[in-house]
PDB file of N, CA and C in Angstrom:
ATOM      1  N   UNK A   1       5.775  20.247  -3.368  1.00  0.00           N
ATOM      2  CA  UNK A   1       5.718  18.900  -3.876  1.00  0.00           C
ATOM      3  C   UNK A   1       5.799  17.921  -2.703  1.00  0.00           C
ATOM      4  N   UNK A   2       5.049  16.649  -2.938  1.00  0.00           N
ATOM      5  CA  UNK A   2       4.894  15.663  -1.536  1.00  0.00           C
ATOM      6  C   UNK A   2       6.336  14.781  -2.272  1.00  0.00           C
ATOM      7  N   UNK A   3       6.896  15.020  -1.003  1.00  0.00           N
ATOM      8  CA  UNK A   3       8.129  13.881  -0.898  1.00  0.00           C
ATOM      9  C   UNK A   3       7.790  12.651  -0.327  1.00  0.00           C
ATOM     10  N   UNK A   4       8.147  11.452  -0.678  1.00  0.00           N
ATOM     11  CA  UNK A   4       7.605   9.983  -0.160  1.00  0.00           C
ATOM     12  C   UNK A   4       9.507   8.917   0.048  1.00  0.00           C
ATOM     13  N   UNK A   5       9.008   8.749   1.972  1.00  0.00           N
ATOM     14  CA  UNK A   5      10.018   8.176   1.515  1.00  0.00           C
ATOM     15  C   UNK A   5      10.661   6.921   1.837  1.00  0.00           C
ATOM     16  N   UNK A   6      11.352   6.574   0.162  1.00  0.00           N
ATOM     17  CA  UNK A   6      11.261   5.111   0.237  1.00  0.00           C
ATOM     18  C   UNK A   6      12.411   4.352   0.812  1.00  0.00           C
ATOM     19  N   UNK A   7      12.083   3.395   1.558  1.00  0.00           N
ATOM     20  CA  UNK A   7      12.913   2.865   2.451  1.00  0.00           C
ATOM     21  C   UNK A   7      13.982   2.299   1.904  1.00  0.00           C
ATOM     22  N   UNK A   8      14.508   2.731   0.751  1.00  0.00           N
ATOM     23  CA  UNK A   8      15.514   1.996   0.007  1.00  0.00           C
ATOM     24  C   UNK A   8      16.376   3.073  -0.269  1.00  0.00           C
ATOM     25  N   UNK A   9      15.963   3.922  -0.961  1.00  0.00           N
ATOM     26  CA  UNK A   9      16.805   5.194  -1.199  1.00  0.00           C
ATOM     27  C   UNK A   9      16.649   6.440  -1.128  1.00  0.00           C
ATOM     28  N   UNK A  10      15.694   6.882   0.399  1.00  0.00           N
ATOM     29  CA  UNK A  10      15.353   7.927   1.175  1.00  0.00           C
ATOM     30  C   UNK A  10      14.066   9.179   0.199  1.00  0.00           C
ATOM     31  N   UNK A  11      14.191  10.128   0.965  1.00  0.00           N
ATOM     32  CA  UNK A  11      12.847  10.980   0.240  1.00  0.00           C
ATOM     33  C   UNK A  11      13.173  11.033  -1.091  1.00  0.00           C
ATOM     34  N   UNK A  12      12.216  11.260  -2.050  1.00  0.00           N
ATOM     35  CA  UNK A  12      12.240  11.651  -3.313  1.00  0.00           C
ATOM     36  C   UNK A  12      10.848  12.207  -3.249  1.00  0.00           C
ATOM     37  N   UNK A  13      10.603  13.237  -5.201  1.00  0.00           N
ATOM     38  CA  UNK A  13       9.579  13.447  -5.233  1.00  0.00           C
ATOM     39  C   UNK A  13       8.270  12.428  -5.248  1.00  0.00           C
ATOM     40  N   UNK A  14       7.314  12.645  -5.245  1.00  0.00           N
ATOM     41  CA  UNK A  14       5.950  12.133  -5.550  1.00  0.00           C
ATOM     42  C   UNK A  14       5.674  11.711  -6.899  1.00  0.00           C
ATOM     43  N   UNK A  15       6.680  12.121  -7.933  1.00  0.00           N
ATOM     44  CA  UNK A  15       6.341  11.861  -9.527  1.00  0.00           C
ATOM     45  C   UNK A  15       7.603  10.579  -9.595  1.00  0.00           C
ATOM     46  N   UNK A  16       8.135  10.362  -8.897  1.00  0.00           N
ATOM     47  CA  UNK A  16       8.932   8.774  -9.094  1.00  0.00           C
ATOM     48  C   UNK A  16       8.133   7.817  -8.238  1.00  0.00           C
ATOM     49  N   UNK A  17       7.107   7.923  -8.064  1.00  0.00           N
ATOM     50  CA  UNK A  17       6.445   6.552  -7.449  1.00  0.00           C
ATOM     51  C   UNK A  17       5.073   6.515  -7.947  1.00  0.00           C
ATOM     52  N   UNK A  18       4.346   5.004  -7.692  1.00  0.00           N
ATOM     53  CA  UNK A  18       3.208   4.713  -8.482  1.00  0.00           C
ATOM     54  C   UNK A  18       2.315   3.650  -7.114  1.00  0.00           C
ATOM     55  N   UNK A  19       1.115   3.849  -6.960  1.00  0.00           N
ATOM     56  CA  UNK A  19       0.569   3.602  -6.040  1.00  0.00           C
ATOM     57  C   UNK A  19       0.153   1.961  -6.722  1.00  0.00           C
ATOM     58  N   UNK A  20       0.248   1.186  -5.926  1.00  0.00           N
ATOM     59  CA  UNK A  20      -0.009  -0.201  -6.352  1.00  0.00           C
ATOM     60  C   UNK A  20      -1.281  -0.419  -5.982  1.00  0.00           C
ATOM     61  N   UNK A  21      -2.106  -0.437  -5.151  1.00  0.00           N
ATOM     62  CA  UNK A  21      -3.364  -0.853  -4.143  1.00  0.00           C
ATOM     63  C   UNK A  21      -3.418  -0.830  -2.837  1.00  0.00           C
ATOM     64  N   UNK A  22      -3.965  -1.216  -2.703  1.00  0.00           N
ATOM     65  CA  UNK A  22      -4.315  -1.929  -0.923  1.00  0.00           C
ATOM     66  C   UNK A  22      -2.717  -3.319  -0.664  1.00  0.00           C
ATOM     67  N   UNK A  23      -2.587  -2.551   0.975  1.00  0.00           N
ATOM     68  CA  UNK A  23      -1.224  -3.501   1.041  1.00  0.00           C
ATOM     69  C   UNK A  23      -1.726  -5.253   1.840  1.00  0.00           C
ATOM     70  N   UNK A  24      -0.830  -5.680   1.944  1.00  0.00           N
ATOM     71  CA  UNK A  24      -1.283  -7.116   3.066  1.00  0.00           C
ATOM     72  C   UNK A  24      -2.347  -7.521   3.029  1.00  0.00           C
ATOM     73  N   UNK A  25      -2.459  -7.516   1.211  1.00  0.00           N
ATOM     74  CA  UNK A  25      -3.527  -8.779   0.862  1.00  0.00           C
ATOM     75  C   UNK A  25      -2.945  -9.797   0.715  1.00  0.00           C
ATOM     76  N   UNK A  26      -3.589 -11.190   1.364  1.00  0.00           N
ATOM     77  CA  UNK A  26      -3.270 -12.290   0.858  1.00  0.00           C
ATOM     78  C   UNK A  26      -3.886 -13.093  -0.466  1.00  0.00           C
ATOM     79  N   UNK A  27      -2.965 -13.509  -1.340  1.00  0.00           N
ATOM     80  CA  UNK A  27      -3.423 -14.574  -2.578  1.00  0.00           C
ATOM     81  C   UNK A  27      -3.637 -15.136  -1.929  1.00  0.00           C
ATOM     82  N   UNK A  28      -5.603 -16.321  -2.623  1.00  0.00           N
ATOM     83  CA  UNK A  28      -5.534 -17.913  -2.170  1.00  0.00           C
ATOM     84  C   UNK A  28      -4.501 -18.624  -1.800  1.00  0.00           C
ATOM     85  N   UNK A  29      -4.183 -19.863  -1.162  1.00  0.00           N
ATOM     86  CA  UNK A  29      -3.463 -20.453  -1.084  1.00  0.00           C
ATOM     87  C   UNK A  29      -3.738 -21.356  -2.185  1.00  0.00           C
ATOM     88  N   UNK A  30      -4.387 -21.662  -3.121  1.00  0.00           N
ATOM     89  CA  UNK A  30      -4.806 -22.261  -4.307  1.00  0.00           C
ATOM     90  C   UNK A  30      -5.697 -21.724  -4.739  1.00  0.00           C
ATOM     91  N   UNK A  31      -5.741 -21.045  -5.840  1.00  0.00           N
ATOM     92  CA  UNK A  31      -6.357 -20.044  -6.265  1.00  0.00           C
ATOM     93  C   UNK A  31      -7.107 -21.495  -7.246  1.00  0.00           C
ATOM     94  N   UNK A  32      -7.254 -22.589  -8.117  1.00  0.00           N
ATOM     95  CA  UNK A  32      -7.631 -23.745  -8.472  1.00  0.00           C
ATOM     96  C   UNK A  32      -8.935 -24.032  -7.665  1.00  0.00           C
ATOM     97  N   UNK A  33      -9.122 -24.037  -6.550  1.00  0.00           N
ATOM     98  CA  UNK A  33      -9.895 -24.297  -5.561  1.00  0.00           C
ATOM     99  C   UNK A  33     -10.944 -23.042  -5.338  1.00  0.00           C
ATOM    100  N   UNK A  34     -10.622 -22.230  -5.673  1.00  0.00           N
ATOM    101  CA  UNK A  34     -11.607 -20.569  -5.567  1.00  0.00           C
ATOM    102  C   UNK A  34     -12.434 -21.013  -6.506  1.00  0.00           C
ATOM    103  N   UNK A  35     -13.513 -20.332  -6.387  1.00  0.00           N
ATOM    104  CA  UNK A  35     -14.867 -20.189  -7.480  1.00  0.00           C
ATOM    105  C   UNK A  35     -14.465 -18.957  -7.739  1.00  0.00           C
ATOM    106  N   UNK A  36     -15.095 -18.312  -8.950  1.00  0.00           N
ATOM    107  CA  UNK A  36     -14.825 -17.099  -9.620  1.00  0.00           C
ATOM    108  C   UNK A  36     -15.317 -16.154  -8.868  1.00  0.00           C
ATOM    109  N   UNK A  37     -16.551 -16.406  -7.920  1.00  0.00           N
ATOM    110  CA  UNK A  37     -17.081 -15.214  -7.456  1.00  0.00           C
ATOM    111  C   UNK A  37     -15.834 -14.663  -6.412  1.00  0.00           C
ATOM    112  N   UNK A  38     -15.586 -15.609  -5.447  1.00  0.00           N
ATOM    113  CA  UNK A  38     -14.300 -15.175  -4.803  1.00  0.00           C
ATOM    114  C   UNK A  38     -12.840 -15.032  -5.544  1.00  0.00           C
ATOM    115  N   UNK A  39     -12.956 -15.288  -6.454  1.00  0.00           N
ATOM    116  CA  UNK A  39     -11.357 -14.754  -6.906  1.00  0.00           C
ATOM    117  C   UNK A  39     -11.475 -13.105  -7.617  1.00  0.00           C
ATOM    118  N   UNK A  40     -12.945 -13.166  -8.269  1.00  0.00           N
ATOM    119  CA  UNK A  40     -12.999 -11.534  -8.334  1.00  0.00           C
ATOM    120  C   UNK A  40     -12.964 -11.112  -7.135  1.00  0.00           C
ATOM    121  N   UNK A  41     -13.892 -11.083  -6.436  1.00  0.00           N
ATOM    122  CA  UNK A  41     -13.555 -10.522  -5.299  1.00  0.00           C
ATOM    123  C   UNK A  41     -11.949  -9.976  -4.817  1.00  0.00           C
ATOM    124  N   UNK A  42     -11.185 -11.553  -4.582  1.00  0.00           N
ATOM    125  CA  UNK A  42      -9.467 -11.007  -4.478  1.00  0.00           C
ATOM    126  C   UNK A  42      -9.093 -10.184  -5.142  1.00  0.00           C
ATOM    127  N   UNK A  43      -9.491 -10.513  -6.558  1.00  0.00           N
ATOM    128  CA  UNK A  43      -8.943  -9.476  -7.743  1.00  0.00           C
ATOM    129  C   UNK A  43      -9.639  -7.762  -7.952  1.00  0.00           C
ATOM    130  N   UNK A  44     -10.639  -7.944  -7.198  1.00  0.00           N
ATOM    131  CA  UNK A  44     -11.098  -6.295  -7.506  1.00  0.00           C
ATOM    132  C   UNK A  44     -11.602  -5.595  -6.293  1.00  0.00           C
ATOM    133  N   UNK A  45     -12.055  -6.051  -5.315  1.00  0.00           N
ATOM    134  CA  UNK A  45     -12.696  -5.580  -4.357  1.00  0.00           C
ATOM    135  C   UNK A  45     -11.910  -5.531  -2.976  1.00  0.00           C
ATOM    136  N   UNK A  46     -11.780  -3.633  -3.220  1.00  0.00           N
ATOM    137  CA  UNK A  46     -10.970  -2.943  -1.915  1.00  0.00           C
ATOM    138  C   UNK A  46     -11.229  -2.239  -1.059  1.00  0.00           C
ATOM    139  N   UNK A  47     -10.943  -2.058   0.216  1.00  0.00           N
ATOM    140  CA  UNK A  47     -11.445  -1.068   1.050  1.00  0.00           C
ATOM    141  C   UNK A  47     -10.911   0.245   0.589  1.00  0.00           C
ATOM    142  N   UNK A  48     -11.802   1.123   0.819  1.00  0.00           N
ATOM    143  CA  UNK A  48     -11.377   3.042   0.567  1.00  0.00           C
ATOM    144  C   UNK A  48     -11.677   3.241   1.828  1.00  0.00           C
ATOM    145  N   UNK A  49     -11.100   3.298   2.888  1.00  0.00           N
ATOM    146  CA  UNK A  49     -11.309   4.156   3.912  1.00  0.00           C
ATOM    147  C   UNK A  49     -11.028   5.837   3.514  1.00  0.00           C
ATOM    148  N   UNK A  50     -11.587   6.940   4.877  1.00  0.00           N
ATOM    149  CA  UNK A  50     -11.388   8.223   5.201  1.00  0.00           C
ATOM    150  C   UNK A  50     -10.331   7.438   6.085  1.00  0.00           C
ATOM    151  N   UNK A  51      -9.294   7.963   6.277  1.00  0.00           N
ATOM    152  CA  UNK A  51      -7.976   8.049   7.145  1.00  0.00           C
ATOM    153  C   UNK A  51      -6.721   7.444   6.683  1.00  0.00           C
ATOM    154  N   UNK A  52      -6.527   6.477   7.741  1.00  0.00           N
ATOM    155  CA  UNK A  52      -4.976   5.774   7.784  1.00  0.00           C
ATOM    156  C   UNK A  52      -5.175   4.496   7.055  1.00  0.00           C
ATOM    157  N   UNK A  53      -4.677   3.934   5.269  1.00  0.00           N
ATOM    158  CA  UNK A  53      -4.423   3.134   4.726  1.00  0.00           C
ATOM    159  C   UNK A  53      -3.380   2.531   4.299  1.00  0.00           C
ATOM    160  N   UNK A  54      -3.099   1.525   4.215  1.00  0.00           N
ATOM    161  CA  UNK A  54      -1.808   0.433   4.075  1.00  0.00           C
ATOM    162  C   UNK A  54      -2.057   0.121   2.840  1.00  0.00           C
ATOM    163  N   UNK A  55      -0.647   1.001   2.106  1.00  0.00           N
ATOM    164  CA  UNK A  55      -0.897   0.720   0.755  1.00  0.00           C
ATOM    165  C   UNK A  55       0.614   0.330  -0.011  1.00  0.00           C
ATOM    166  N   UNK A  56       0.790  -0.574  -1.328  1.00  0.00           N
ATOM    167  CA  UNK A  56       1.656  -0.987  -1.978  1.00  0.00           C
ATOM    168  C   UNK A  56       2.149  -0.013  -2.640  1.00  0.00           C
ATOM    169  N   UNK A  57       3.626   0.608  -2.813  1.00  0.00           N
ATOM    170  CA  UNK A  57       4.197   1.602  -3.110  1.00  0.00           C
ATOM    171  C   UNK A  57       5.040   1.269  -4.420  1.00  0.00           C
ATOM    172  N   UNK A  58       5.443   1.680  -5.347  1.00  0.00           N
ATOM    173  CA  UNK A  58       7.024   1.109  -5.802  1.00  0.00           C
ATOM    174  C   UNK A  58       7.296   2.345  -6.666  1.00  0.00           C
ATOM    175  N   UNK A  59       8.638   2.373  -6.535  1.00  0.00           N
ATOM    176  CA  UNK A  59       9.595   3.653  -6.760  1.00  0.00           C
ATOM    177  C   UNK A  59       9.780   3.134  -8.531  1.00  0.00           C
ATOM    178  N   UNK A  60       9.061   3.377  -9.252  1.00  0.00           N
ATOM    179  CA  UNK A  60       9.095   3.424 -10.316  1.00  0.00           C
ATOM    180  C   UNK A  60      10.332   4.077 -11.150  1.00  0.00           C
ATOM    181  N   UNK A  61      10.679   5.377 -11.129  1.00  0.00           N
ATOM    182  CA  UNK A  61      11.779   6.110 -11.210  1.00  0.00           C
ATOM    183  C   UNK A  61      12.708   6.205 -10.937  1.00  0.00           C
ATOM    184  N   UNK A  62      13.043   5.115 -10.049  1.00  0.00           N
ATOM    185  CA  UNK A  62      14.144   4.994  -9.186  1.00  0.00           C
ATOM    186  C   UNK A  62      15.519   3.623  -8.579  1.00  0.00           C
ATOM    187  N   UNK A  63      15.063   3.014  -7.807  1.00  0.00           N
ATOM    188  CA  UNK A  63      15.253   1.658  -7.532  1.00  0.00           C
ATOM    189  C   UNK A  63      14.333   0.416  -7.855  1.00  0.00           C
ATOM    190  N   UNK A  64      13.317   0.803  -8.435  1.00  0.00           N
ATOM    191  CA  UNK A  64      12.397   0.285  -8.882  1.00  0.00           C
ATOM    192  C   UNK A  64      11.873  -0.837  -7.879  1.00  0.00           C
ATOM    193  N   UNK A  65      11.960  -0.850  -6.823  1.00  0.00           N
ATOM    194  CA  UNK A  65      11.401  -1.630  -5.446  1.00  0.00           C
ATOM    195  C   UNK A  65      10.004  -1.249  -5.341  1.00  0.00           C
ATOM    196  N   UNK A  66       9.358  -2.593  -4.796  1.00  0.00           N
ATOM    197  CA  UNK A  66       8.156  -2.259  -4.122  1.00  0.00           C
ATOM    198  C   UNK A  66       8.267  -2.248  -2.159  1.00  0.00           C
ATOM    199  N   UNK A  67       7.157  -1.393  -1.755  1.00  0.00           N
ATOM    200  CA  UNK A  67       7.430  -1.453  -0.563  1.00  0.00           C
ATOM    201  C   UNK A  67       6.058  -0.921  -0.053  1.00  0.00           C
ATOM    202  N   UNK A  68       5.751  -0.834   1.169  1.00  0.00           N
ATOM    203  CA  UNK A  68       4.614  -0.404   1.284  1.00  0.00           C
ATOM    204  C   UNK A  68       4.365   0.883   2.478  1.00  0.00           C
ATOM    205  N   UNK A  69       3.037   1.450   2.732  1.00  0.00           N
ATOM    206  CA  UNK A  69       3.564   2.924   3.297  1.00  0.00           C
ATOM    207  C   UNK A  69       2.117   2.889   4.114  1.00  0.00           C
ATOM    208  N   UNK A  70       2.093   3.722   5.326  1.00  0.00           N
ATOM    209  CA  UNK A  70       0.569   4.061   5.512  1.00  0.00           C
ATOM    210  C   UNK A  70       0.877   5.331   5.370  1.00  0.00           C
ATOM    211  N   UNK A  71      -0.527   5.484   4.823  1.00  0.00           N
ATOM    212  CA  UNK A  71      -0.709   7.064   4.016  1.00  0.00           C
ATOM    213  C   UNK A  71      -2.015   7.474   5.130  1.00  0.00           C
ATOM    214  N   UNK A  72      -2.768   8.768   5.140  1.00  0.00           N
ATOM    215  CA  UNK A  72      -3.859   9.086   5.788  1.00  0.00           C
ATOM    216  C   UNK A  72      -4.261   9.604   4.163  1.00  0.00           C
ATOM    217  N   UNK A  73      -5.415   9.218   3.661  1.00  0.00           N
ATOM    218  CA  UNK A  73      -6.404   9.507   2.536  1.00  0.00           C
ATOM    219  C   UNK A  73      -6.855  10.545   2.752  1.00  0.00           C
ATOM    220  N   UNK A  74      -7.330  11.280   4.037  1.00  0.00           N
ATOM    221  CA  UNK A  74      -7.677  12.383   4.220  1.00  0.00           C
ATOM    222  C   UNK A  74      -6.947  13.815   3.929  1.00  0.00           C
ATOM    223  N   UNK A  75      -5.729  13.347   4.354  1.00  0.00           N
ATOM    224  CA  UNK A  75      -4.937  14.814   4.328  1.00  0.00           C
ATOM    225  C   UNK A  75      -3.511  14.501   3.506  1.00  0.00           C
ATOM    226  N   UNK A  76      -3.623  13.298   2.565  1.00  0.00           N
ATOM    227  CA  UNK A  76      -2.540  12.693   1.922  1.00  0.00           C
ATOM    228  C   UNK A  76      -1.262  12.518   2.758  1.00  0.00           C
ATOM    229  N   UNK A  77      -1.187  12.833   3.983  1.00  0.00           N
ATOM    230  CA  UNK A  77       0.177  12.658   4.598  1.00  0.00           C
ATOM    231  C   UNK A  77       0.262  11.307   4.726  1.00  0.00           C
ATOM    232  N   UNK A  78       1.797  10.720   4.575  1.00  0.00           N
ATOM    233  CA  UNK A  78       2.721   9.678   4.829  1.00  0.00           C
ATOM    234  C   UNK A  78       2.785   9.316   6.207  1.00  0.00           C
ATOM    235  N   UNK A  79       2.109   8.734   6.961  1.00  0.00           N
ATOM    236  CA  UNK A  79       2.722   8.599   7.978  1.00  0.00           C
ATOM    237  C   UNK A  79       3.888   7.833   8.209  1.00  0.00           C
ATOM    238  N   UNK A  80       4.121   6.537   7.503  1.00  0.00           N
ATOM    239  CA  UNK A  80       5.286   5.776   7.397  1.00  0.00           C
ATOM    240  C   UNK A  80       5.549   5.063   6.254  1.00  0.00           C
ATOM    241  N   UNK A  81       6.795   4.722   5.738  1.00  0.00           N
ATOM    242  CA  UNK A  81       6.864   3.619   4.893  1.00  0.00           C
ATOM    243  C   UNK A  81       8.009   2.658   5.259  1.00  0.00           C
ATOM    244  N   UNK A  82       7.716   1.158   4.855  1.00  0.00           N
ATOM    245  CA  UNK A  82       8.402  -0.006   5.263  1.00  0.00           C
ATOM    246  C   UNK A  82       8.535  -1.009   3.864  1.00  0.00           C
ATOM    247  N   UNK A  83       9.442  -1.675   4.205  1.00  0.00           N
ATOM    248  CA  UNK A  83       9.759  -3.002   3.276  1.00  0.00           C
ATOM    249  C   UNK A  83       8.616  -3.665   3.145  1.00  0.00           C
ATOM    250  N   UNK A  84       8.411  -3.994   2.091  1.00  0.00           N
ATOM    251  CA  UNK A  84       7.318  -5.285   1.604  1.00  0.00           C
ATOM    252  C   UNK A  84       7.594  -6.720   2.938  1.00  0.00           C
ATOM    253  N   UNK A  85       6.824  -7.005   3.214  1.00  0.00           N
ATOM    254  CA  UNK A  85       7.285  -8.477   4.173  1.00  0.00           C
ATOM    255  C   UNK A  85       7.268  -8.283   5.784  1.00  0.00           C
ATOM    256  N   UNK A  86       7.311  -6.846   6.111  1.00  0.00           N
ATOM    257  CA  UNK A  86       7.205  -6.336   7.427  1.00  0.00           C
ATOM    258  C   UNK A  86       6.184  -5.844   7.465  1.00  0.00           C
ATOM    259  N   UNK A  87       5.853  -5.430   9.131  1.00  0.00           N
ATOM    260  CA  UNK A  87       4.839  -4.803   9.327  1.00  0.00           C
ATOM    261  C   UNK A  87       4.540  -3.367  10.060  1.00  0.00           C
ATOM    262  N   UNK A  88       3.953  -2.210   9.681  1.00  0.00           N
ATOM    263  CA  UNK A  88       4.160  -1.054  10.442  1.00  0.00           C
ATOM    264  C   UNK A  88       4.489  -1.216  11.704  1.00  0.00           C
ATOM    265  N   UNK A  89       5.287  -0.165  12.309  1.00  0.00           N
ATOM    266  CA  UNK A  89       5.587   0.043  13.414  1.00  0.00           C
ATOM    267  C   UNK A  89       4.118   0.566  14.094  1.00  0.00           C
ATOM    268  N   UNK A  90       3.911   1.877  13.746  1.00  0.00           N
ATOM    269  CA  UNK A  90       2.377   2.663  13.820  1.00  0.00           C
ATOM    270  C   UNK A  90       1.283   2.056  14.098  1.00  0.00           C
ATOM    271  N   UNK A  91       0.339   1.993  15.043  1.00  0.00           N
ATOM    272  CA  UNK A  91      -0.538   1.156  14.851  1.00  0.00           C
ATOM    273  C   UNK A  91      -1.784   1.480  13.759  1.00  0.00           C
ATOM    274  N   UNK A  92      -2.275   0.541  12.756  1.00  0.00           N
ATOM    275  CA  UNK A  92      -3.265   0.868  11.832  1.00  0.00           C
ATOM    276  C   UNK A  92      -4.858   1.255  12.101  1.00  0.00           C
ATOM    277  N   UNK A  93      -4.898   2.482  12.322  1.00  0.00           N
ATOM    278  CA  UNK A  93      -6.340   2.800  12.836  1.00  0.00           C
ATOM    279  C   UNK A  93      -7.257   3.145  10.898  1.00  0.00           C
ATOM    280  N   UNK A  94      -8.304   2.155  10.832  1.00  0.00           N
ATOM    281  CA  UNK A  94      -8.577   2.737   8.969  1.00  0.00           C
ATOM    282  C   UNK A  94      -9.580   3.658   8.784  1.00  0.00           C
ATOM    283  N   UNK A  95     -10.340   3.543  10.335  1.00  0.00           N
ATOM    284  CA  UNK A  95     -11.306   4.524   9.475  1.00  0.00           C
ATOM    285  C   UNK A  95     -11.060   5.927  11.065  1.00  0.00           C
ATOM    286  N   UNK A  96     -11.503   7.366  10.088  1.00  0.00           N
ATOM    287  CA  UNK A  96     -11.687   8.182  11.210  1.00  0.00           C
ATOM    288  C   UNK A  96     -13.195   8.691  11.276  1.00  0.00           C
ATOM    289  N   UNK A  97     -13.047   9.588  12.444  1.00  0.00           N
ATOM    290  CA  UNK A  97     -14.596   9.467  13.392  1.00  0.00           C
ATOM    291  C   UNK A  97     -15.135  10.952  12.956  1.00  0.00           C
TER     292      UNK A  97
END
């Protein structure tokens, strides 16, 4: 079983957490001011890389926190996870060669 672990209350299984999306998106700063074509856009349109992705985490089962993690898509490994509001230590490479 893949253990994930969350920076709040250390490894757990993989069946207490729920993948949110893509991490360190920004909302408009006035979403009023967007035309629809760009707010779908915000609202639906994400990168899928092959490799290392920055993604929104939250421990559903647990402390119920969100937080965010880079994962590699390729081989599902964790490389890290961090608090919502910070930024990886790791540097973010997204796509591999």
């Amino acid at each position: 079983m893949l253990l994930i672990d969350c920076p709040f209350c250390g490894k757990r299984p993989e069946v207490e957490f729920h993948c949110g999306g893509e991490a360190h998106i920004a909302r408009p700063a006035d979403p009023a001011q967007v035309d629809d074509a760009i707010w779908a856009e915000h609202l639906f349109v994400r990168k899928n890389p092959r490799g290392l992705h920055a993604e929104r985490w939250r421990h559903l089962h647990g402390c119920g926190q969100w937080f965010n993690a880079l994962r590699d898509t390729y081989t599902d490994r964790f490389v890290e996870t961090y608090k919502a509001g910070e930024q990886p230590k790791h540097p973010l490479t997204e796509t591999r060669a």
